[in-house]
PDB file of N, CA and C in Angstrom:
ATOM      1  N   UNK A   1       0.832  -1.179   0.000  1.00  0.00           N
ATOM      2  CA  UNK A   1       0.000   0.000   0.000  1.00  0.00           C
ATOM      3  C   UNK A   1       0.878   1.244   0.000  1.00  0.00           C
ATOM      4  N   UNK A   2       0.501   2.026  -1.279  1.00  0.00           N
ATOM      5  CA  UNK A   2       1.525   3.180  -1.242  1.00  0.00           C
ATOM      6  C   UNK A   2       0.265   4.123  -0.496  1.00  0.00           C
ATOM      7  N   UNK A   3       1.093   5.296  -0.037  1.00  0.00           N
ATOM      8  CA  UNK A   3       0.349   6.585   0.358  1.00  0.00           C
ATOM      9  C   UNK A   3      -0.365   7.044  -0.688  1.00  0.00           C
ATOM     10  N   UNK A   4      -0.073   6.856  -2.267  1.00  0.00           N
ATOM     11  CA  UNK A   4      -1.035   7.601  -3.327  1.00  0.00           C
ATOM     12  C   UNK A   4      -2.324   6.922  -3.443  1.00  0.00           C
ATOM     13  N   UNK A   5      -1.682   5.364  -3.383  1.00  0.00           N
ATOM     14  CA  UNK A   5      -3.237   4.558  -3.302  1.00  0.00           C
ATOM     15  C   UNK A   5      -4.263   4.915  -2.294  1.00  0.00           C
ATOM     16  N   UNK A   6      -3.599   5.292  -0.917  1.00  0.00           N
ATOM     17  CA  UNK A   6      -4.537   5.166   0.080  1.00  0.00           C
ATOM     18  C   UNK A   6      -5.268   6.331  -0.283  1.00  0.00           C
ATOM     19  N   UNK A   7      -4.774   7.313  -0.741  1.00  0.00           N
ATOM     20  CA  UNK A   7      -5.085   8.978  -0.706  1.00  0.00           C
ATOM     21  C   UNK A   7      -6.324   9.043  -1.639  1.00  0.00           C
ATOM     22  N   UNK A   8      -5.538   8.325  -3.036  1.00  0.00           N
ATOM     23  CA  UNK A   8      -7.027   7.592  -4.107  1.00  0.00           C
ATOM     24  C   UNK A   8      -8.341   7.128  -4.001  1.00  0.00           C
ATOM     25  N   UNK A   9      -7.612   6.287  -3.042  1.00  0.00           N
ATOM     26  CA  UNK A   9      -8.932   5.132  -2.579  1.00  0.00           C
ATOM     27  C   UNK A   9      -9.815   6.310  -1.362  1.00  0.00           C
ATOM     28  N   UNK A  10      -9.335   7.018  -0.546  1.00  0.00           N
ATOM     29  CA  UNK A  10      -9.692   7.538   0.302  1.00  0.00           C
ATOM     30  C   UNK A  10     -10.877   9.027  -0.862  1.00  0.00           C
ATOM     31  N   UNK A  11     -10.313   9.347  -2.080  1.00  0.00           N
ATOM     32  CA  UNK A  11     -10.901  10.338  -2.538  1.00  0.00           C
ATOM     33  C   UNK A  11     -12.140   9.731  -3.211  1.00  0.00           C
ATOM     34  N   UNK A  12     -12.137   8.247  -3.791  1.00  0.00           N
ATOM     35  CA  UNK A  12     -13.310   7.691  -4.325  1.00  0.00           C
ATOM     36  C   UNK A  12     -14.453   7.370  -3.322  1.00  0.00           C
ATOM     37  N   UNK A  13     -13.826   6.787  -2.116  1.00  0.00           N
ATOM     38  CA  UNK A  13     -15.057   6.931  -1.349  1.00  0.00           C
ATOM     39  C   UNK A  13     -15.436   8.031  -0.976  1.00  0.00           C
ATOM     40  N   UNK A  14     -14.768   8.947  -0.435  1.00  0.00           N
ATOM     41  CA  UNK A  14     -15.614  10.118  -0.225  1.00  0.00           C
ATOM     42  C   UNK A  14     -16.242  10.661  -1.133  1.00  0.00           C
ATOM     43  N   UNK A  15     -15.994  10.698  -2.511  1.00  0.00           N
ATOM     44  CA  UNK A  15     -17.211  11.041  -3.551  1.00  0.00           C
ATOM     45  C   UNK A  15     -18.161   9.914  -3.411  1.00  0.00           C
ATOM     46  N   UNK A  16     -17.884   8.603  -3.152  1.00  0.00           N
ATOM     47  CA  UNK A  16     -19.577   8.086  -3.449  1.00  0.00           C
ATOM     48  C   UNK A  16     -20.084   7.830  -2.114  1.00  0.00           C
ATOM     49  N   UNK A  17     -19.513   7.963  -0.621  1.00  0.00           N
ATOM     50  CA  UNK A  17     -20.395   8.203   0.335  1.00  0.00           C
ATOM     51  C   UNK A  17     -21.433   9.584  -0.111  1.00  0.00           C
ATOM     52  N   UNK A  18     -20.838  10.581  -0.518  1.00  0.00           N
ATOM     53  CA  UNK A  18     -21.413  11.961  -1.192  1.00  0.00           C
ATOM     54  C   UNK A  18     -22.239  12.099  -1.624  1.00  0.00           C
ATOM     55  N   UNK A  19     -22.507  10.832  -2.999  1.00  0.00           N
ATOM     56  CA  UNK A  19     -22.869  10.482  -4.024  1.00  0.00           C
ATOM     57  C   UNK A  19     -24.311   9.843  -3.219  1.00  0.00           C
ATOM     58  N   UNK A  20     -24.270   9.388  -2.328  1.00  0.00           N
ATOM     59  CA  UNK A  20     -25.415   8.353  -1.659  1.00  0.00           C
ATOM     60  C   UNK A  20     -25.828   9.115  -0.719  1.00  0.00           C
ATOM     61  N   UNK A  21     -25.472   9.813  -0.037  1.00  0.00           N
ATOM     62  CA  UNK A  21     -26.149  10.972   0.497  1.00  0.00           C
ATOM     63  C   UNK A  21     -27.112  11.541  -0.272  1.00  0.00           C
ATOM     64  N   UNK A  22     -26.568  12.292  -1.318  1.00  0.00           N
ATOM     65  CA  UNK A  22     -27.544  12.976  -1.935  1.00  0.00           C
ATOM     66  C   UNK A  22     -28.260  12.147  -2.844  1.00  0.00           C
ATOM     67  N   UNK A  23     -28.979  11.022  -2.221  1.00  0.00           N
ATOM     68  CA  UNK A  23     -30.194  10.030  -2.971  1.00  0.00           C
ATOM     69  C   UNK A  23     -31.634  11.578  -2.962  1.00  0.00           C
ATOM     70  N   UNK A  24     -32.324  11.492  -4.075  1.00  0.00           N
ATOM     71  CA  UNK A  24     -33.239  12.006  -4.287  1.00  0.00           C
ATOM     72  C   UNK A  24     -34.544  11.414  -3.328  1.00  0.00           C
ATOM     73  N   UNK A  25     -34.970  12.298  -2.372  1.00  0.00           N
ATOM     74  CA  UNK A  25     -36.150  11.991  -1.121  1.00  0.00           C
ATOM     75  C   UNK A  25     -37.471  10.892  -1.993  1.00  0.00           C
ATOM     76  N   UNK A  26     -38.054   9.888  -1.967  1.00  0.00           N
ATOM     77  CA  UNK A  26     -39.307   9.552  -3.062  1.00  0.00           C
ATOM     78  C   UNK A  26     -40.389  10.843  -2.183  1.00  0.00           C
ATOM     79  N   UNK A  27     -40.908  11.568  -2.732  1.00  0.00           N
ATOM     80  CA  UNK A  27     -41.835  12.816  -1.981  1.00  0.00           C
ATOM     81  C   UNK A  27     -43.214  12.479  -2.949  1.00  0.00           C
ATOM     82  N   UNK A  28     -43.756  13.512  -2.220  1.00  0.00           N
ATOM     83  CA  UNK A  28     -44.901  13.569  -3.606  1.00  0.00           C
ATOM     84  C   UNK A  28     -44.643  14.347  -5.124  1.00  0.00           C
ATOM     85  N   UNK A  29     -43.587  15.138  -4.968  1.00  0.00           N
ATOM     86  CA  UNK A  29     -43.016  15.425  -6.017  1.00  0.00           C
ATOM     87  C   UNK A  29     -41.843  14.725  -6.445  1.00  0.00           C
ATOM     88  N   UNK A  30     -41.939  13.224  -6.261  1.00  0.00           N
ATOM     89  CA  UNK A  30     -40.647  12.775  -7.058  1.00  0.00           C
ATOM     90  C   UNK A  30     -41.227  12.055  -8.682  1.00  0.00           C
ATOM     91  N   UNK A  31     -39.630  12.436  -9.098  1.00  0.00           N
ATOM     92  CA  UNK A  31     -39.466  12.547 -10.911  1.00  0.00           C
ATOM     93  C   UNK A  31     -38.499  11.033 -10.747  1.00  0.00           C
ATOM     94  N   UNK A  32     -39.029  10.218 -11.351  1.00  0.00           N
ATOM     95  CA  UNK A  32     -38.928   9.476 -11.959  1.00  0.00           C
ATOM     96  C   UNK A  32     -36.577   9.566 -12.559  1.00  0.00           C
ATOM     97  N   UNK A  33     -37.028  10.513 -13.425  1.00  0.00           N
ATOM     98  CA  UNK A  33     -36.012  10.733 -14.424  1.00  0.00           C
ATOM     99  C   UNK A  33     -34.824  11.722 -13.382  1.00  0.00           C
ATOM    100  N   UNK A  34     -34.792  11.818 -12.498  1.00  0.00           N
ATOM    101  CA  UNK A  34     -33.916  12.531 -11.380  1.00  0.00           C
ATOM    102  C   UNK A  34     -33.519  11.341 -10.710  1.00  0.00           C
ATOM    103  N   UNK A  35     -34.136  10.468 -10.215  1.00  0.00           N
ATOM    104  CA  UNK A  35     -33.846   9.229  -9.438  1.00  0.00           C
ATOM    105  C   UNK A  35     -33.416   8.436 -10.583  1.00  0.00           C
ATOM    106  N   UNK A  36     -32.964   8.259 -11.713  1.00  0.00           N
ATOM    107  CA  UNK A  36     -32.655   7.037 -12.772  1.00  0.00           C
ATOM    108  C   UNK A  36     -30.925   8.146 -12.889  1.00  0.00           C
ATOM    109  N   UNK A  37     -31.175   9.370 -12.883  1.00  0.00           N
ATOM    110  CA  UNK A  37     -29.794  10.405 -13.243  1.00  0.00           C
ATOM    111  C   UNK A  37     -28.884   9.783 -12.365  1.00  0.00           C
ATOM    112  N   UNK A  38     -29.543   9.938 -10.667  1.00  0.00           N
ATOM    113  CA  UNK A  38     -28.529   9.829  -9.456  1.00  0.00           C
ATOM    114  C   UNK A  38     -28.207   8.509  -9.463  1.00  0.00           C
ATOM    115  N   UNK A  39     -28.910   7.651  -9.578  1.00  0.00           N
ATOM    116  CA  UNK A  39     -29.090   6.130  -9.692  1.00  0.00           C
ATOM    117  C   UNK A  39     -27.189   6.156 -10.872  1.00  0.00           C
ATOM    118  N   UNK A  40     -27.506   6.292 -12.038  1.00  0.00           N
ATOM    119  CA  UNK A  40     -26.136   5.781 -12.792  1.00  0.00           C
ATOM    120  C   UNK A  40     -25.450   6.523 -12.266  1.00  0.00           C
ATOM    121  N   UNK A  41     -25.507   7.734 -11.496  1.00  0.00           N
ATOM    122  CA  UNK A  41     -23.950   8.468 -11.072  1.00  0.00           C
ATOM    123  C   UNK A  41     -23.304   7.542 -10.127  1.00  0.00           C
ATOM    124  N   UNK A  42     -24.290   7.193  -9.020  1.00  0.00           N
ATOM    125  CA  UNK A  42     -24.124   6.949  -7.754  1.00  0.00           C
ATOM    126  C   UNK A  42     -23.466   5.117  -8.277  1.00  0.00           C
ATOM    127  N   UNK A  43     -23.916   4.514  -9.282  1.00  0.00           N
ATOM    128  CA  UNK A  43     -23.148   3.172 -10.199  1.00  0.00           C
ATOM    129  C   UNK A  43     -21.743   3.275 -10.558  1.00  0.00           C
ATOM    130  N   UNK A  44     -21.709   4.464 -11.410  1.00  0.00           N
ATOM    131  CA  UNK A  44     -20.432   4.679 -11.672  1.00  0.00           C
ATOM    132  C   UNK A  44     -19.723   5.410 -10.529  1.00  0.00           C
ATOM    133  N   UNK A  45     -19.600   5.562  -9.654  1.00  0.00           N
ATOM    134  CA  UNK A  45     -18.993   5.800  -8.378  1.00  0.00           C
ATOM    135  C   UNK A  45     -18.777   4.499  -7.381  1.00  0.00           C
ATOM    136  N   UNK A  46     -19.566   4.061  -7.758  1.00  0.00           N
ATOM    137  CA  UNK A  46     -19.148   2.355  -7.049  1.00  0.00           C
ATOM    138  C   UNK A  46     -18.390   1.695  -7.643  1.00  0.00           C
ATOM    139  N   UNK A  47     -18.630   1.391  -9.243  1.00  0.00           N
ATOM    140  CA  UNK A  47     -17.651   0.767  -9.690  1.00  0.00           C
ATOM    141  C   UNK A  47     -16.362   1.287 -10.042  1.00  0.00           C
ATOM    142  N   UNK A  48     -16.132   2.771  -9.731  1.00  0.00           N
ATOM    143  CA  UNK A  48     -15.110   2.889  -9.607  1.00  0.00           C
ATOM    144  C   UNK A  48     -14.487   2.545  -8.339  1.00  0.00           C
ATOM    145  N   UNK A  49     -14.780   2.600  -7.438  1.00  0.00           N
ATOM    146  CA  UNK A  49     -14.538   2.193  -6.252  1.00  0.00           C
ATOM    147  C   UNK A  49     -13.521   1.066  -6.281  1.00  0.00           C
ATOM    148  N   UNK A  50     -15.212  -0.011  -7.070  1.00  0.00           N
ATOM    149  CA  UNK A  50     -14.815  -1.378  -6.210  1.00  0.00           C
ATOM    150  C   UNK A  50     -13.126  -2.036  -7.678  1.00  0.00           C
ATOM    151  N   UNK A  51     -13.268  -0.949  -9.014  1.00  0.00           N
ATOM    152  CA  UNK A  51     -12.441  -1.531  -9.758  1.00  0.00           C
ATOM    153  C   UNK A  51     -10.905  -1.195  -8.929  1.00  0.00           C
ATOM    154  N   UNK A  52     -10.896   0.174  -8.518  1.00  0.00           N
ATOM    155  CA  UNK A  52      -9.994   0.679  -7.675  1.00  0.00           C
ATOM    156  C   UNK A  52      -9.320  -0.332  -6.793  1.00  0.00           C
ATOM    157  N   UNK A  53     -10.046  -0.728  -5.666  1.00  0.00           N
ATOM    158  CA  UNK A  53      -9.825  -1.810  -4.820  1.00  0.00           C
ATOM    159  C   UNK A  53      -9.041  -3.257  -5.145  1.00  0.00           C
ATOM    160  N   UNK A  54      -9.783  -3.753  -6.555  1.00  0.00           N
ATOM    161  CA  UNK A  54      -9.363  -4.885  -7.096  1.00  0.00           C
ATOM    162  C   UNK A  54      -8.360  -4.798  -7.626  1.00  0.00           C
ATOM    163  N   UNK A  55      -8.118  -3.082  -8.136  1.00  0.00           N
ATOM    164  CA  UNK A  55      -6.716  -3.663  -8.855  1.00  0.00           C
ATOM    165  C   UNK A  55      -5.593  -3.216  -7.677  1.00  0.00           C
ATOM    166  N   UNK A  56      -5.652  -2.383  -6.282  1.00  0.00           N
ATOM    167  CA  UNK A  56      -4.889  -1.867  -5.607  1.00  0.00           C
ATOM    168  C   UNK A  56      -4.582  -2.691  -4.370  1.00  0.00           C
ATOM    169  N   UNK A  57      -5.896  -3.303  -4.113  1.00  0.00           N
ATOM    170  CA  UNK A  57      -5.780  -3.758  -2.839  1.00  0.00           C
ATOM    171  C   UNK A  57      -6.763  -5.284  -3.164  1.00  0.00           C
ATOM    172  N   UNK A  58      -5.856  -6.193  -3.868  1.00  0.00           N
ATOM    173  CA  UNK A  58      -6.539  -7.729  -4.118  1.00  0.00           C
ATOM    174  C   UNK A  58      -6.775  -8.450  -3.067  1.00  0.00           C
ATOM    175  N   UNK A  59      -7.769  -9.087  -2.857  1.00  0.00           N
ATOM    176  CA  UNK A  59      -8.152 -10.131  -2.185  1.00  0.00           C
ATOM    177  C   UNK A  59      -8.268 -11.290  -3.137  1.00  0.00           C
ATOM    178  N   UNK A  60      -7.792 -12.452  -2.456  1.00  0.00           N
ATOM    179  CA  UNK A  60      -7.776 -13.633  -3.164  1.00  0.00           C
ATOM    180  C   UNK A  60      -8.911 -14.767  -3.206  1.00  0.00           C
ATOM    181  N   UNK A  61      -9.798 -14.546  -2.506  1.00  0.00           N
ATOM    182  CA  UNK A  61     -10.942 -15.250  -2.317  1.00  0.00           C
ATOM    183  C   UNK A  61     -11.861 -14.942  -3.701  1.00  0.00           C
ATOM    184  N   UNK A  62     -11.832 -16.047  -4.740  1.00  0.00           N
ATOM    185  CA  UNK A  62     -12.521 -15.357  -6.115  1.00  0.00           C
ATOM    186  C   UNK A  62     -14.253 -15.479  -5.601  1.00  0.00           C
ATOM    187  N   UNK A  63     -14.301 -16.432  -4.783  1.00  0.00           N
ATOM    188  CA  UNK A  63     -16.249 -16.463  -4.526  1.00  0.00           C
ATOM    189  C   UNK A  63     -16.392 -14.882  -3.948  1.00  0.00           C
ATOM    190  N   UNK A  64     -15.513 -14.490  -3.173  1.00  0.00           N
ATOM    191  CA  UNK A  64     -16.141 -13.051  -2.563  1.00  0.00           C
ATOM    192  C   UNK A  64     -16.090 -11.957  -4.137  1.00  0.00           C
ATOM    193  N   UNK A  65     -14.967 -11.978  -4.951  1.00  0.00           N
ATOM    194  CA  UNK A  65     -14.852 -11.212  -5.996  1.00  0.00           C
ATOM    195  C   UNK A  65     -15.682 -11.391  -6.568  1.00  0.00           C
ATOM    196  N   UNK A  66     -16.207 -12.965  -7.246  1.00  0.00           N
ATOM    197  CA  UNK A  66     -17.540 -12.917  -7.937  1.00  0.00           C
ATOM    198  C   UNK A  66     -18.695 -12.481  -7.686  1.00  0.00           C
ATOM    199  N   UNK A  67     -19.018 -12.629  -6.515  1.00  0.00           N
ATOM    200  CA  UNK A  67     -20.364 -12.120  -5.417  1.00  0.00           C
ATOM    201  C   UNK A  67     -19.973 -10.640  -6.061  1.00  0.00           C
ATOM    202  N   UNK A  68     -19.136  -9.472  -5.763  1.00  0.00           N
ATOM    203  CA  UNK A  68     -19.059  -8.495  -5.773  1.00  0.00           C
ATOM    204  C   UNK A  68     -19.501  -7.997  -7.477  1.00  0.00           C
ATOM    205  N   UNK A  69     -18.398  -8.863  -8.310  1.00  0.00           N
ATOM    206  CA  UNK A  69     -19.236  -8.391  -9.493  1.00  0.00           C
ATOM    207  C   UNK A  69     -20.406  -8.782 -10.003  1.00  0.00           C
ATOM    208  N   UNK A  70     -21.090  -9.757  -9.618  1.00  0.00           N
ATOM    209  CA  UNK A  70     -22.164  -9.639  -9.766  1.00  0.00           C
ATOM    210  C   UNK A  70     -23.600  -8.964  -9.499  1.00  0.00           C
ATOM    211  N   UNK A  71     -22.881  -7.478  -8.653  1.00  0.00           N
ATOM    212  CA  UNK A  71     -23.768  -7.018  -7.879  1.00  0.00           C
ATOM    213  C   UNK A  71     -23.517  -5.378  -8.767  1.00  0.00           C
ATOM    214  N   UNK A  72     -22.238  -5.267  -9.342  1.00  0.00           N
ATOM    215  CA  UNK A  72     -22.300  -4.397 -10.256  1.00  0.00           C
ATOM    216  C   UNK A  72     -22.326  -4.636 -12.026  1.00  0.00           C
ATOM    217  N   UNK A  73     -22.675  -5.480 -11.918  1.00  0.00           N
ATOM    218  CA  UNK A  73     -23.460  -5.434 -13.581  1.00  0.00           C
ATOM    219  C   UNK A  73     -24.354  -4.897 -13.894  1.00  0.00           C
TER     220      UNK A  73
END
């Protein structure tokens, strides 16, 4: 683990904890097409994440890796 990785890894999660915070409320004024926007941001912030991780910080257990990508397809 270098210090750039950690610093990396440390800047992707804090954008998609961010990212999941600001989930759109379901209200009586919720849009459909605002919740599908945040929805792929808040995707592509995970999978950057979790590609981040895999290639920086491997775990060798492939059933846990598979479980994982199968949850971002």
């Amino acid at each position: 683990m270098t210090k750039e990785n950690i610093e990396e890894l440390t800047k992707l999660m804090r954008q998609l904890v961010s990212d999941v915070q600001g989930a759109p409320f379901p209200g009586p004024n919720f849009e459909p097409e605002l919740y599908s926007i945040w929805y792929e941001h808040v995707q592509r912030g995970a999978q950057n994440c979790f590609e981040y991780l895999d290639e920086h910080f491997p775990i060798d257990n492939s059933e846990f890796k598979n479980s994982l990508n199968k949850m971002f397809k």
